[in-house]
Protein backbone atom coordinates (compact mmCIF):
# COMPACT_ATOMS: atom_id res chain seq x y z
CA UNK A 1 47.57 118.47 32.06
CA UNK A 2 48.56 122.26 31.86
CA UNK A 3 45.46 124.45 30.59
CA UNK A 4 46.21 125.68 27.43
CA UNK A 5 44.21 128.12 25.36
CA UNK A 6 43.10 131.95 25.02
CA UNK A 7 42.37 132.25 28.25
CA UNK A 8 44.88 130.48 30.17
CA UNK A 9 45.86 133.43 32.21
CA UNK A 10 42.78 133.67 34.25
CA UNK A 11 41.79 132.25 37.30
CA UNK A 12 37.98 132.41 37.65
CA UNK A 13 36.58 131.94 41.32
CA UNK A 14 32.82 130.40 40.36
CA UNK A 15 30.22 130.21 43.10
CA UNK A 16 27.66 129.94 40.77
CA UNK A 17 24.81 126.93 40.84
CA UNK A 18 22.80 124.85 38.81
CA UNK A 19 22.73 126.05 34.60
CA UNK A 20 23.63 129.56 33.74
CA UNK A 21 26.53 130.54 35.32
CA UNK A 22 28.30 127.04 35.65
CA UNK A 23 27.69 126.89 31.73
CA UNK A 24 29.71 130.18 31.93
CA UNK A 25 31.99 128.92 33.86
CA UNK A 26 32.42 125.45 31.79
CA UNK A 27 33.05 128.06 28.45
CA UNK A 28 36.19 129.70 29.97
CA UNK A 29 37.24 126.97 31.66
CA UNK A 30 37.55 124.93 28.16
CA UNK A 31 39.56 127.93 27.30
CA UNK A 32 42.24 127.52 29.13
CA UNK A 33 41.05 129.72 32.48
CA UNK A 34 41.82 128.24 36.02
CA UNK A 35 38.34 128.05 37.42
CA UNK A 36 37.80 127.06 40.95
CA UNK A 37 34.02 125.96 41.56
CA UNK A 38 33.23 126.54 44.95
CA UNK A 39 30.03 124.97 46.38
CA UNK A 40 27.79 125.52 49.48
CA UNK A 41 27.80 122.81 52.06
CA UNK A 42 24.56 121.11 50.40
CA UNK A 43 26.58 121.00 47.21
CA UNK A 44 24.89 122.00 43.61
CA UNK A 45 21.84 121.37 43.69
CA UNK A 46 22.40 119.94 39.74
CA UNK A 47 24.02 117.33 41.16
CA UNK A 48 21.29 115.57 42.53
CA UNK A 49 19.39 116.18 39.29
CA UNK A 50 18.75 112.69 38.09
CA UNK A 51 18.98 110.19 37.41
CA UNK A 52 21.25 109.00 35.39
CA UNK A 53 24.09 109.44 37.11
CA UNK A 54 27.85 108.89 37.39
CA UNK A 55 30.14 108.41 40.36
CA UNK A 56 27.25 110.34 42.33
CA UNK A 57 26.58 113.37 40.70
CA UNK A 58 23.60 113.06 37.91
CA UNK A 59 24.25 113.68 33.98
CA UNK A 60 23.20 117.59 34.38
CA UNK A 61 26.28 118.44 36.35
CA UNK A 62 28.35 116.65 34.38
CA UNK A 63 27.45 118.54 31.47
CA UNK A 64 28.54 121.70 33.22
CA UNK A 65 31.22 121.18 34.97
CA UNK A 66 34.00 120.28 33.31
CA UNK A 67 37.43 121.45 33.53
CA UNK A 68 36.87 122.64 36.68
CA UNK A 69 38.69 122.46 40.26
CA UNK A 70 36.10 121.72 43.04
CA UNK A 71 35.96 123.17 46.81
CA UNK A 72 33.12 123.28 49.74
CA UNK A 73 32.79 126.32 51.34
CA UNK A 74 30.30 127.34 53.99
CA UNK A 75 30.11 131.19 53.12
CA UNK A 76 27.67 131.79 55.07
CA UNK A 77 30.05 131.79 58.21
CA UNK A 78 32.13 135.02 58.81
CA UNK A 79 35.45 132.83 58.33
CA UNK A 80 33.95 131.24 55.25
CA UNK A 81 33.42 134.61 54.18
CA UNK A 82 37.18 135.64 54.89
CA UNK A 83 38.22 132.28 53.11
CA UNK A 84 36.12 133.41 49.84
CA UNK A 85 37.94 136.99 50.35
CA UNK A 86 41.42 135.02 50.38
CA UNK A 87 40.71 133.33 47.02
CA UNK A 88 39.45 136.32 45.37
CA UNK A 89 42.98 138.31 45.89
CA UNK A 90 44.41 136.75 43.09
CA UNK A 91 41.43 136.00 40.60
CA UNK A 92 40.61 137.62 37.63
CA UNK A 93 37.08 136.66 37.64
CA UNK A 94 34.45 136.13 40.19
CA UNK A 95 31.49 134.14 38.98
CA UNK A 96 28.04 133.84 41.36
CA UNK A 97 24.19 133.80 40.91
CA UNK A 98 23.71 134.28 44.87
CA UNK A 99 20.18 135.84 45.33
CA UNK A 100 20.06 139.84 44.79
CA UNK A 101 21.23 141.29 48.54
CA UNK A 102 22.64 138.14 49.56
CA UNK A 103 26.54 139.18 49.18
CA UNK A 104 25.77 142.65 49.78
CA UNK A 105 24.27 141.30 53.66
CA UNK A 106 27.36 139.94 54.37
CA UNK A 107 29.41 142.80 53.39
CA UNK A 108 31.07 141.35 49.98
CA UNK A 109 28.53 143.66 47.66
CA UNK A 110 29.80 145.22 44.44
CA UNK A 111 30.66 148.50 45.71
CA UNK A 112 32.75 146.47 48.70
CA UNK A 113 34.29 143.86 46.36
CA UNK A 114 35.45 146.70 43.63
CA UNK A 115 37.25 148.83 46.69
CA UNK A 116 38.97 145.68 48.03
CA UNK A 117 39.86 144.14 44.25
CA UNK A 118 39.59 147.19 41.96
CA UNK A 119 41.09 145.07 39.24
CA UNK A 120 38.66 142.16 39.93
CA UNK A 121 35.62 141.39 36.83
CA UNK A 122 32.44 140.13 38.81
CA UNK A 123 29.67 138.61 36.96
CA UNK A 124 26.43 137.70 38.77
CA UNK A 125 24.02 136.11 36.78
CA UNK A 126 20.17 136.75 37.93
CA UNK A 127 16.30 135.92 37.04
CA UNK A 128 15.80 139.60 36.65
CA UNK A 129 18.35 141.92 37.73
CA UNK A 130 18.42 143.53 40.82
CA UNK A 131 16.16 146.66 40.43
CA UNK A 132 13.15 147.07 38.58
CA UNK A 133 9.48 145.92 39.41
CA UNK A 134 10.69 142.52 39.02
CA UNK A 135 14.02 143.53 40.91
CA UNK A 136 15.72 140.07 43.42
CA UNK A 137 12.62 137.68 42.27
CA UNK A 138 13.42 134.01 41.71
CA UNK A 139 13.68 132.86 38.08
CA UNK A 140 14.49 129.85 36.54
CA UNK A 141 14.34 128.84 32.68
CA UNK A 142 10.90 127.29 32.12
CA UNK A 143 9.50 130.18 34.02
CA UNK A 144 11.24 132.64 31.94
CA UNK A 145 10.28 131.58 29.13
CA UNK A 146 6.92 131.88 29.97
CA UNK A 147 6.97 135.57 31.21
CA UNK A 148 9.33 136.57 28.20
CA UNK A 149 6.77 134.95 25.59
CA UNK A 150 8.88 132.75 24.06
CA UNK A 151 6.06 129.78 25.01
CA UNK A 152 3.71 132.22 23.17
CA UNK A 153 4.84 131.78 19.98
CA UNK A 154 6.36 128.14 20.55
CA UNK A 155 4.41 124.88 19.81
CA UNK A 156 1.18 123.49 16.82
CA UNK A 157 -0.20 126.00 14.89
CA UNK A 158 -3.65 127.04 16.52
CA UNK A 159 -2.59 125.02 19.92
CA UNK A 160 -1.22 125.94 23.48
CA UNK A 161 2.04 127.75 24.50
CA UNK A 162 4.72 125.46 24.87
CA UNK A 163 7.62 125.48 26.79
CA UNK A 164 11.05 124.93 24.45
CA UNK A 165 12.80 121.50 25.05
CA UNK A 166 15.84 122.72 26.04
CA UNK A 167 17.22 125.43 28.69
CA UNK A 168 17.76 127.81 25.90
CA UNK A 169 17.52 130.75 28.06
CA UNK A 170 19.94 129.67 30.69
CA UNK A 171 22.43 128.66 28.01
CA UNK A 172 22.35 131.62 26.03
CA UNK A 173 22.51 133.66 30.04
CA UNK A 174 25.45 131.77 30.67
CA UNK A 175 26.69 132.39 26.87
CA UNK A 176 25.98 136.17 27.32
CA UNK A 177 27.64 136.14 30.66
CA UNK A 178 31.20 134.56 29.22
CA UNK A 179 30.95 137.14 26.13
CA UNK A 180 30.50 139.91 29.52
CA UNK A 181 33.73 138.69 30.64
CA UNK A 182 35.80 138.46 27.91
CA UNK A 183 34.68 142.07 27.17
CA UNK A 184 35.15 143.44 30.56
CA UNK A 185 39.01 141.37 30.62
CA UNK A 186 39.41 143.40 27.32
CA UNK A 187 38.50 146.68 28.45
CA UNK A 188 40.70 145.96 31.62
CA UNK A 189 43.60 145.86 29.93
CA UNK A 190 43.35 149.37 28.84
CA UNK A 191 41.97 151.17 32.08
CA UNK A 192 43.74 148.57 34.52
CA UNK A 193 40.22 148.40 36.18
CA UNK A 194 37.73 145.69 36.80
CA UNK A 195 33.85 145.90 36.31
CA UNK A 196 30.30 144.73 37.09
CA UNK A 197 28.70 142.89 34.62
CA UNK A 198 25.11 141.43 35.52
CA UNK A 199 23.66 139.10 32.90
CA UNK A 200 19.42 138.09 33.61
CA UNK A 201 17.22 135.35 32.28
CA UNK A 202 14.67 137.76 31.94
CA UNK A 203 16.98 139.90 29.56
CA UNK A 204 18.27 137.35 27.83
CA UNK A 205 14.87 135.65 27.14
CA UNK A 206 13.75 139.02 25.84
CA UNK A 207 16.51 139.03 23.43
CA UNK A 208 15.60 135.64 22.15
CA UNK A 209 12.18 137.28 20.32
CA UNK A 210 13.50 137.67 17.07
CA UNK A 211 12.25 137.87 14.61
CA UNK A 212 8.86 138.26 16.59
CA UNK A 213 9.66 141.86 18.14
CA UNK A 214 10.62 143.31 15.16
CA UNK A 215 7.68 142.50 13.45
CA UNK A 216 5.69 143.20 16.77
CA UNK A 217 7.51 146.80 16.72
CA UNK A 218 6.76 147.29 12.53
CA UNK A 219 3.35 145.61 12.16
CA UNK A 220 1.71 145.71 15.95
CA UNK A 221 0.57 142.52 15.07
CA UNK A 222 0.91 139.90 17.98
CA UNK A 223 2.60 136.50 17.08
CA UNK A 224 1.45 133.12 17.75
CA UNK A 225 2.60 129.46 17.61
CA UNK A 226 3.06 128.19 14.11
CA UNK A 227 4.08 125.09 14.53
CA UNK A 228 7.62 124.06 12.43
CA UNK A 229 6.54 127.06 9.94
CA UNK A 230 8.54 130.20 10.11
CA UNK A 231 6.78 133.67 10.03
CA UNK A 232 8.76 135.73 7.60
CA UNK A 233 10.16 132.49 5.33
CA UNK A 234 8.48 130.26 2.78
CA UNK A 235 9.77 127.49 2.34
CA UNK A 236 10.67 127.10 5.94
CA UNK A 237 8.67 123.90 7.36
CA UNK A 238 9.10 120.35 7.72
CA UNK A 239 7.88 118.73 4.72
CA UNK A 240 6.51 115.09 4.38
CA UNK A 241 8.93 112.71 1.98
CA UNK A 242 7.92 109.16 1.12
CA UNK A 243 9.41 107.86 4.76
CA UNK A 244 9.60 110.59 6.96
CA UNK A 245 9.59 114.51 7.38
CA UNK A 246 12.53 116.38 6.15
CA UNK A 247 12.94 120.08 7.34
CA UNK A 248 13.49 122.63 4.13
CA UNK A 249 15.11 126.37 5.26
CA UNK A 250 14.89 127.58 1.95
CA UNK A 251 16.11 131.41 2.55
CA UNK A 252 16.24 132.89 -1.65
CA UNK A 253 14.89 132.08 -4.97
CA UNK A 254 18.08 130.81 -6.10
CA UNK A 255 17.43 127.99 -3.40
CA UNK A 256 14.02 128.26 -3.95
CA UNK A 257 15.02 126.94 -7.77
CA UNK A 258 17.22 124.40 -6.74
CA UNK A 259 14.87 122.99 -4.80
CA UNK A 260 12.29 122.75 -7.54
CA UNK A 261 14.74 121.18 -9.47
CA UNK A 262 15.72 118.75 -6.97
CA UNK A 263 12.51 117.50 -6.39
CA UNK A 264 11.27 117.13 -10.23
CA UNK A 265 9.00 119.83 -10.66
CA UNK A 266 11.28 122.40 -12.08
CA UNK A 267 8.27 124.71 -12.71
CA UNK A 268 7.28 125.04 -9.31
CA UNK A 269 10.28 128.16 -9.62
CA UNK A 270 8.14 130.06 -12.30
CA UNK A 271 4.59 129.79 -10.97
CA UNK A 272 3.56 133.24 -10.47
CA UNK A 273 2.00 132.07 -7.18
CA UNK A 274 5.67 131.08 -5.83
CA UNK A 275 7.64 133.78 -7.63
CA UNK A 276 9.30 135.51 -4.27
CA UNK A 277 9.35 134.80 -0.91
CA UNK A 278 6.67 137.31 0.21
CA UNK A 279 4.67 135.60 -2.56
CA UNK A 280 5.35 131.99 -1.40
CA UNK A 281 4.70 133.28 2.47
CA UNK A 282 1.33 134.41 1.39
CA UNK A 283 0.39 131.36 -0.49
CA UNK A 284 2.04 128.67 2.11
CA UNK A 285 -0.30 125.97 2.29
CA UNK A 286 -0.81 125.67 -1.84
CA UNK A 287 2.67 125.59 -1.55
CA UNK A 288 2.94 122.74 1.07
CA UNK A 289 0.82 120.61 -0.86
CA UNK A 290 2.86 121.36 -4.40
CA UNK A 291 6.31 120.14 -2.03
CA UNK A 292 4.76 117.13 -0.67
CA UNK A 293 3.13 115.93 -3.69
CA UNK A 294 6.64 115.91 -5.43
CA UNK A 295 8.49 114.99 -2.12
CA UNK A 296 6.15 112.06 -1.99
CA UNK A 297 8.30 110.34 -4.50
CA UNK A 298 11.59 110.20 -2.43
CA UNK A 299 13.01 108.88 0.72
CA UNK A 300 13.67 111.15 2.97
CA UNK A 301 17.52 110.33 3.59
CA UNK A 302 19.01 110.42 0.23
CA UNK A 303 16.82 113.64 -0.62
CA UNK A 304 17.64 115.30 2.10
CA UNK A 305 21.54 114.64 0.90
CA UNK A 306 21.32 115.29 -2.61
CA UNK A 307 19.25 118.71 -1.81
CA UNK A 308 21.92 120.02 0.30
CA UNK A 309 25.15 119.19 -1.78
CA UNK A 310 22.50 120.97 -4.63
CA UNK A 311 22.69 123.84 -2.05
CA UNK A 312 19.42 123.83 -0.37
CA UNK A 313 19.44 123.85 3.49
CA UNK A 314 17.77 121.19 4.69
CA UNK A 315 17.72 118.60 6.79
CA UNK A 316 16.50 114.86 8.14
CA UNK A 317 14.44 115.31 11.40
CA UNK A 318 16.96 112.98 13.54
CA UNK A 319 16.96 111.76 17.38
CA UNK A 320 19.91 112.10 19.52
CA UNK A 321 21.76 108.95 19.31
CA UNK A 322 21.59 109.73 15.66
CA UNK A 323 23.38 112.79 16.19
CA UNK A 324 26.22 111.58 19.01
CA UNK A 325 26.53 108.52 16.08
CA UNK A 326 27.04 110.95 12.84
CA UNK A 327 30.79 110.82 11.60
CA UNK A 328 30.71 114.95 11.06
CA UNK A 329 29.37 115.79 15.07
CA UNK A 330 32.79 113.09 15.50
CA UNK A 331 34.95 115.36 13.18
CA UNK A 332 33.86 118.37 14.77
CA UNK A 333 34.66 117.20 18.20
CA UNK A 334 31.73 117.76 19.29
CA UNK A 335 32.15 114.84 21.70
CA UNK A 336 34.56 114.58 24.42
CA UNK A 337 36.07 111.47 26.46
CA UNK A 338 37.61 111.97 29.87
CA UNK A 339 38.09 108.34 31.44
CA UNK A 340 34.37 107.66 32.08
CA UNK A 341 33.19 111.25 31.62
CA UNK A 342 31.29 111.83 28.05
CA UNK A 343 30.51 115.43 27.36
CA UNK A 344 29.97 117.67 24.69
CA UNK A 345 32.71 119.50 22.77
CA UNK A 346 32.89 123.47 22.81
CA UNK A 347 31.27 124.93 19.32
CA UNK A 348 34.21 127.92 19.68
CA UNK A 349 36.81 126.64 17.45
CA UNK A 350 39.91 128.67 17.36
CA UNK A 351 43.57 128.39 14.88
CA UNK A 352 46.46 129.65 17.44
CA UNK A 353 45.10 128.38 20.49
CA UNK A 354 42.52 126.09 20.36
CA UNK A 355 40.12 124.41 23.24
CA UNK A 356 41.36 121.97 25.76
CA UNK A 357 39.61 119.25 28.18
CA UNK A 358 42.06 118.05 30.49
CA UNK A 359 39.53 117.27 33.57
CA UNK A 360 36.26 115.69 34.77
CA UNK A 361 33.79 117.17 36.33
CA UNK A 362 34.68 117.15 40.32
CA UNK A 363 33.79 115.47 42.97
CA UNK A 364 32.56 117.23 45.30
CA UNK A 365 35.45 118.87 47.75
CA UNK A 366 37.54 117.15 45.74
CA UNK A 367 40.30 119.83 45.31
CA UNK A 368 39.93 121.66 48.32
CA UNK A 369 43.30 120.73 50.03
CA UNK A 370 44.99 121.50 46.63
CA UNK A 371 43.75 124.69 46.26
CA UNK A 372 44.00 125.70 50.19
CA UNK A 373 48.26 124.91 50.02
CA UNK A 374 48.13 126.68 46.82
CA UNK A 375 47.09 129.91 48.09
CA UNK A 376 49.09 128.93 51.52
CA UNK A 377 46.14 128.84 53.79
CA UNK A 378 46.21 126.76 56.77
CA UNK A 379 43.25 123.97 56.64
CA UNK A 380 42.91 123.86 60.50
CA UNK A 381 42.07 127.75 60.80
CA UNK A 382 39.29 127.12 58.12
CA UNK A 383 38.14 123.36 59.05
CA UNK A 384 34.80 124.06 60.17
CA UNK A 385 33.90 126.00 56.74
CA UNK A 386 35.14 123.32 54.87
CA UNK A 387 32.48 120.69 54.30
CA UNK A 388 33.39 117.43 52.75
CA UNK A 389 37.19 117.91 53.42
CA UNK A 390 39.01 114.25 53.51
CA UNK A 391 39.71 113.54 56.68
CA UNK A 392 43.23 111.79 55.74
CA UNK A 393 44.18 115.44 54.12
CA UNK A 394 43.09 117.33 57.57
CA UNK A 395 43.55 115.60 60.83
CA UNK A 396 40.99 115.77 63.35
CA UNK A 397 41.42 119.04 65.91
CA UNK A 398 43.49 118.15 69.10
């Protein structure tokens, strides 16, 4: 198939590894961009992160990969070097997480790469920049969100830090880094000149503190887990039914009545005790055990449905095969089927020119010979920086 979308224009060079910047990748690439993933001679590392796996290269890969052409290339090699510089004449993006000083040793820095491709938007994404007292370290998610302080204020109520289950900070890195690109590609257009954007784990985990900075910067008060509880909203907890916990985000007192209504206690809205949100914050627990002794009454499924067609956000505490099996994450398209490949849909959903998937993950190598005639490069002057190159496609030296 023939990308189609906002960004089918582009062609994106990404020699980035493992979460961030392949996530980046994976968003413009749904978009319609051309991206080219090119991989060291060990391969991404991701791809050995399993199991499970499929057709060799474990789930994590696969969920970060898509849409993407894949080539080998050993850049660490002058001619691999010269090979990268080939492919970058006619790309609109370059894409990398190399370690701070690493492209800059071998002579493709910033300042190098925006003299030879003025028009060119590079986006390196980093643990924590390349300056600073932290300037070049090593970072990777868990890590980060440890130093940042998101662990602080994650996990039981009067218990230990805990890391969040999911890569949130590489995501929203690689998220930050696409939203980099697509404003850099904007601004080009105007001044007919490319940009560095740089895009850190440590500044994006920082970001993630809301709303715990801004109450750190107005109150000087230092935040600490709370468990499922929110600091600045009451209701905002999971809540025990009759069968099983159901999660109330109740943000007004409009919601705040609904609720009260919803459950059978009505009155709960007027108690002076309850009467605003600062008021219900302050008086939390008496107002946990008012919920539950109501909520007590109900399954947890059919409240949870007729509280939120009332208009109170809410909702069932669910597992994951729950959530690939609802009939709305279906009608979203939140799930995507390529052949074998299962992966999960983009969340940007657009009128005129809406997402595409059109590919698998890729092998590794596996479109090296295509992209090498595209660009009209000879595969015998470049053999020996081509690792995993199929043998058939380039016939052994004479």
């Amino acid at each position: 198939m023939t990308p189609t979308g906002s960004l089918s224009n582009l062609k994106v060079i990404d020699a980035s590894r493992v979460l961030g910047g392949p996530y980046c990748g994976q968003i413009l690439a749904d978009h319609g961009a051309d991206v080219i993933k090119l991989e060291p001679p060990a391969g991404d590392e991701t791809r050995g992160w399993g199991p499970p796996f499929l057709d060799g290269a474990a789930s994590y890969f696969q969920g970060l990969n898509r849409n993407k052409r894949g080539i080998a290339v050993d850049i660490s090699q002058p001619a691999g070097r010269t090979l990268l510089l080939e492919l970058l004449a006619d790309a609109d993006v370059f894409l990398e997480n190399f370690k701070t000083g690493t492209l800059e040793r071998w002579g493709l820095g910033t300042q190098e790469l925006q003299a030879r491709f003025p028009k060119l938007v590079h986006c390196r994404v980093s643990g924590f920049g390349a300056d600073g007292p932290m300037g070049g370290l090593p970072g990777y998610d868990a890590a980060i969100q440890a130093v940042c302080g998101i662990m602080s204020v994650n996990g039981e109520r009067g218990g230990d830090a805990t890391r969040v289950g999911l890569p949130v900070v590489d995501m929203v890195t690689g998220l930050n880094a696409a939203l980099g690109v697509c404003m850099a590609l904007n601004e080009r257009a105007t001044s007919g000149h490319g940009q560095f954007i740089e895009t850190t784990l440590y500044d994006c985990g920082v970001s993630l503190l809301h709303p715990h900075l801004p109450n750190y910067y107005l109150s000087g008060k230092v935040a600490a887990p709370t468990g499922n509880a929110h600091p600045n909203i009451c209701p905002y907890d999971t809540y025990q039914t009759k069968t099983a916990p159901l999660f109330l985000t109740v943000g007004n007192n409009r919601q705040f009545a609904k609720l009260c209504e919803g459950i059978g206690n009505p009155a709960l809205a007027t108690d002076p005790r309850f009467a605003s949100n600062a008021d219900r914050l302050a008086n939390a627990d008496a107002l946990k055990v008012e919920l539950e002794t109501a909520m007590s009454e109900f399954d947890c499924a059919p409240l949870s449905e007729k509280l939120i067609r009332m208009g109170v956000p809410c909702g069932a505490v669910r597992t994951i095969d729950e959530v690939v099996a609802d009939p709305h994450t279906t009608h979203r398209e939140m799930i995507v089927d390529i052949g074998n490949y299962r992966g999960t849909g983009s969340p940007i959903k657009m009128s005129r020119t809406p997402v595409s998937y059109h590919s698998a993950p890729p092998r590794f190598a596996q479109h090296t010979v295509e992209v090498m005639a595209e660009h009209g490069l000879d595969l015998e002057t470049y053999r020996d920086v081509l690792p995993g190159l199929d043998p058939v496609a380039a016939p052994e030296k004479a």
